[in-house]
Each structure stands twice: as structure tokens, then as C-alpha cells.
Protein backbone atom coordinates (compact mmCIF):
# COMPACT_ATOMS: atom_id res chain seq x y z
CA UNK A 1 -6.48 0.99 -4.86
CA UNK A 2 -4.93 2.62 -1.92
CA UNK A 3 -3.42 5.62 -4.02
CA UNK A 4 -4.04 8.97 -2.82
CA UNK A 5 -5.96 11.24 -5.12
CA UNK A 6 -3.25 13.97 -6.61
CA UNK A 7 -5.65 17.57 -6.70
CA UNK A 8 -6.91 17.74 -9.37
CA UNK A 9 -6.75 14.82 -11.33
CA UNK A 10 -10.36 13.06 -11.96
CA UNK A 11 -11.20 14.53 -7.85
CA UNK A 12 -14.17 16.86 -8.57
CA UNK A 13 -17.00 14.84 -7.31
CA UNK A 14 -19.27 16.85 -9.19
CA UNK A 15 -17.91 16.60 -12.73
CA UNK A 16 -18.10 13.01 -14.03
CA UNK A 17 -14.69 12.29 -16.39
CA UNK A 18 -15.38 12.48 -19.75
CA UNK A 19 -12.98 10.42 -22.60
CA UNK A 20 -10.84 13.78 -23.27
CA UNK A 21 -10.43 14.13 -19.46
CA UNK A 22 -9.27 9.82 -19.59
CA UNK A 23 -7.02 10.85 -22.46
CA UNK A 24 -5.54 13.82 -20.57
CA UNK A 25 -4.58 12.04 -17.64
CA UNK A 26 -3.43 8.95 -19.57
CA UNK A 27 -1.81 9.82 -21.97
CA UNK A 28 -0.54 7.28 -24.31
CA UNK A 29 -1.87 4.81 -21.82
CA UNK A 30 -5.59 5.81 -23.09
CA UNK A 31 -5.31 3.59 -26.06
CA UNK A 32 -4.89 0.69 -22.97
CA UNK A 33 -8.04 1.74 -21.56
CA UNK A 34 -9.73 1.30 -24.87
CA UNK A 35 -8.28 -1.62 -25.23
CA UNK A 36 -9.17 -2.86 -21.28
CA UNK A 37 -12.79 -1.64 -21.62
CA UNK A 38 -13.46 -3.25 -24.88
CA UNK A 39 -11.70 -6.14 -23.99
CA UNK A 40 -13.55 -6.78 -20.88
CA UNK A 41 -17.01 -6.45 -23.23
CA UNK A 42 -15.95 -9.22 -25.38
CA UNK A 43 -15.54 -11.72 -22.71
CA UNK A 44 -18.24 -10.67 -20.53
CA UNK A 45 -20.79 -9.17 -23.23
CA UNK A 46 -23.58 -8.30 -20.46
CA UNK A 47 -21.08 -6.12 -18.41
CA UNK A 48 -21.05 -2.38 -18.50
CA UNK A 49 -19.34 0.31 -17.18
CA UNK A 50 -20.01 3.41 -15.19
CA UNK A 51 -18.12 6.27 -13.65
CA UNK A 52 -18.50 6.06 -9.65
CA UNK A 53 -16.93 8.39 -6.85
CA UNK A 54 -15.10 7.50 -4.00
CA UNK A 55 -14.02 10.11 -1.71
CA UNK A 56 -10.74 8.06 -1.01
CA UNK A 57 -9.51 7.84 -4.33
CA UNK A 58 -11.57 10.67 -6.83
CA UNK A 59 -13.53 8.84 -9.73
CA UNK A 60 -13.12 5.10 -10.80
CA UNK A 61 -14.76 3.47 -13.84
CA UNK A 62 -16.37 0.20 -12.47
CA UNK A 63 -17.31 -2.44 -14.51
CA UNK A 64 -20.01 -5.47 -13.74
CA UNK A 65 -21.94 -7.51 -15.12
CA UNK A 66 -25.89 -8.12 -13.55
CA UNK A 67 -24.37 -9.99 -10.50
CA UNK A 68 -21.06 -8.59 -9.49
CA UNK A 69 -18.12 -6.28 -10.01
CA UNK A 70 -15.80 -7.08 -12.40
CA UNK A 71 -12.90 -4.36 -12.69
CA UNK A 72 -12.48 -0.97 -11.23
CA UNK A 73 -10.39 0.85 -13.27
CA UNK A 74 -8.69 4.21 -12.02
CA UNK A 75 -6.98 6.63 -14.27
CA UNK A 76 -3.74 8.38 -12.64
CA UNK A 77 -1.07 10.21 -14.49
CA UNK A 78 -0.13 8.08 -17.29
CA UNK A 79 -0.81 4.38 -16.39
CA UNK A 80 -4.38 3.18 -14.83
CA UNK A 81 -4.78 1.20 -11.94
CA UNK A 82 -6.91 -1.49 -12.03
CA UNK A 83 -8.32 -4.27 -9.18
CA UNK A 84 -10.78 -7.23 -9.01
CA UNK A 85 -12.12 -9.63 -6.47
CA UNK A 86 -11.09 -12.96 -6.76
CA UNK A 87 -13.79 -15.25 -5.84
CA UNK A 88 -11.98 -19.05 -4.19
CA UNK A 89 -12.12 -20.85 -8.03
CA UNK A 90 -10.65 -17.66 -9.62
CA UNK A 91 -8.13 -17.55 -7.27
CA UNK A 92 -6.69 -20.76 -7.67
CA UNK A 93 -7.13 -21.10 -11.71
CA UNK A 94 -4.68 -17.36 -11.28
CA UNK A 95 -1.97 -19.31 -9.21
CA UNK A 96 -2.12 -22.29 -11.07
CA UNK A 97 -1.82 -20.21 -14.58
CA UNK A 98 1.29 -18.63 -16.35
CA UNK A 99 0.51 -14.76 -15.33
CA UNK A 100 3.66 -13.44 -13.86
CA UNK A 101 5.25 -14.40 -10.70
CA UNK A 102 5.00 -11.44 -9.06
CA UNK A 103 1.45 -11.13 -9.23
CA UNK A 104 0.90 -14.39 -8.67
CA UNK A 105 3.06 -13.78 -5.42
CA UNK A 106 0.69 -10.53 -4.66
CA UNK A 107 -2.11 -12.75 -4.56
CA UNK A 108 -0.72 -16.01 -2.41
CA UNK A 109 -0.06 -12.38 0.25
CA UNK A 110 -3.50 -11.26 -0.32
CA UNK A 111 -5.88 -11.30 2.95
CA UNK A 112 -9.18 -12.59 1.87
CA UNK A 113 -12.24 -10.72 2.22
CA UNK A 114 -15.97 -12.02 1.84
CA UNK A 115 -15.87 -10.84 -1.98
CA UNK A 116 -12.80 -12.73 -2.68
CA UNK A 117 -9.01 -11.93 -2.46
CA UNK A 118 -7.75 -8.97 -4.34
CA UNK A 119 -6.03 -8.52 -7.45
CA UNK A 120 -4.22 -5.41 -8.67
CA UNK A 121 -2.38 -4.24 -11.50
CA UNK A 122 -0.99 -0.66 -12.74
CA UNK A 123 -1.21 -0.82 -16.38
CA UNK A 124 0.99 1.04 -18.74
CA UNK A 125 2.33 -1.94 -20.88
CA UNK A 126 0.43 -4.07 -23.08
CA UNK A 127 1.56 -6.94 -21.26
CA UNK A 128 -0.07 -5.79 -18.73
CA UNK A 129 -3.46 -5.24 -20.62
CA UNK A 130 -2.99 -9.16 -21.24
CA UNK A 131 -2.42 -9.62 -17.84
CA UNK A 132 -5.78 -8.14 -16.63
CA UNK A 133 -7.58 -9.24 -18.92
CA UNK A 134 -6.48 -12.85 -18.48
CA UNK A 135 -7.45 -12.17 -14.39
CA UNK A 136 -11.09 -11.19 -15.97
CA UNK A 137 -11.46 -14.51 -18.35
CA UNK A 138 -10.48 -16.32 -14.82
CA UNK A 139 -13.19 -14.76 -13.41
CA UNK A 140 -15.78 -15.00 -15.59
CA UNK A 141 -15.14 -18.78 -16.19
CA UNK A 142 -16.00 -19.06 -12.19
């Protein structure tokens, strides 16, 4: 999620985003987060989200269930951004799965880190909606 924050855009650490701020920064792509945060509820029914700030990169919706982080999602002018940690099983189910080769790719580069390896995908497509959410059924299966 190494993005820079653009001024102005979900960066006020004292005013949590509300949907119409989501849907002014998205876009079209809101109806993606919808679909991401609901889709991420039926396959993990005990996660839930909540808005947290990082001064690196302004406000990020962060999903987990009791034991872990499952998505970060980060809203930016008209696609989100979206990252995971990979635990070792996750990881491997991803490279031996169909998701596309460049991620796949992304991941074999990927340094790992204590949490797991990391995973990231801008979504404006709903390919790309598939695509995370198939990273988040890896995970939860592990």
C-alpha cells in the first residue's frame, strides 16, 4: 500500500470516511467496494470491518476476523487498493491456483514477513473483485 496520500482525499485524521465520502472518491468503483465488503462477509461471516488511520497512507478500511487481518482496503480516486497477508498454506494454494499470472508472479517476488507474504491488487474491474476475493477464500481455508 505504498501510495502516497493525494491532499485531500480520505487524509483528515480526524474525520472518519463515511459511504458518500467512499462513493465520492470511487466513483463507479463504489459498487466494487460493496461488492468486496459483502463478499468478504459471506466467506468469513465473523469478520468485520472498521475505518483505521495511518499517517502514511490517510484512512484504510481493515477487515478481520477475531484472530487476524484479513483485507485492508484503501479508497483512491476511482479504483481501491486492496492487500492481505499470505500466511505459508495460502501462499502456495495462490500459486498453485488459476488467478492471473501476473499476480501470481507479484507474489513468487514478494519478501516474506512474519505475517505472511503480501498480496496486492488495485481494483476497478470486476475481475478483479473475483480476484481478491478468491485471495480471501485462500486464506480463510488456511
Amino acid at each position: 500500500m505504498g501510495e502516497p496520500v493525494e491532499a485531500g482525499l480520505l487524509a483528515d485524521a480526524g474525520k472518519k470516511p463515511s459511504d458518500a465520502d467512499v462513493r465520492e472518491v470511487l466513483g463507479r468503483a463504489f459498487t466494487h467496494w460493496r461488492t468486496l465488503v459483502d463478499g468478504v462477509a459471506g466467506i468469513e461471516p465473523n469478520a468485520a470491518g472498521a475505518w483505521r488511520f495511518y499517517k502514511s497512507s490517510g484512512w484504510t478500511f481493515v477487515i478481520r476476523d477475531k484472530k487476524r487481518n484479513l483485507l485492508y482496503l484503501r479508497p483512491v480516486k476511482g479504483k481501491i487498493l486492496t492487500s492481505m497477508a499470505l500466511g505459508e498454506a495460502a501462499y502456495k494454494a495462490a500459486l498453485a491456483s488459476e488467478l492471473p499470472e501476473d499476480l501470481r508472479a507479484e507474489l513468487r517476488a514478494a519478501p516474506k514477513y512474519p505475517e505472511g507474504r503480501p498480496a496486492r491488487v488495485g481494483v476497478r474491474t470486476q475481475a478483479e473483485v473475483k480476484t481478491v476475493l478468491k485471495l480471501i477464500e485462500l486464506k480463510a481455508a488456511r
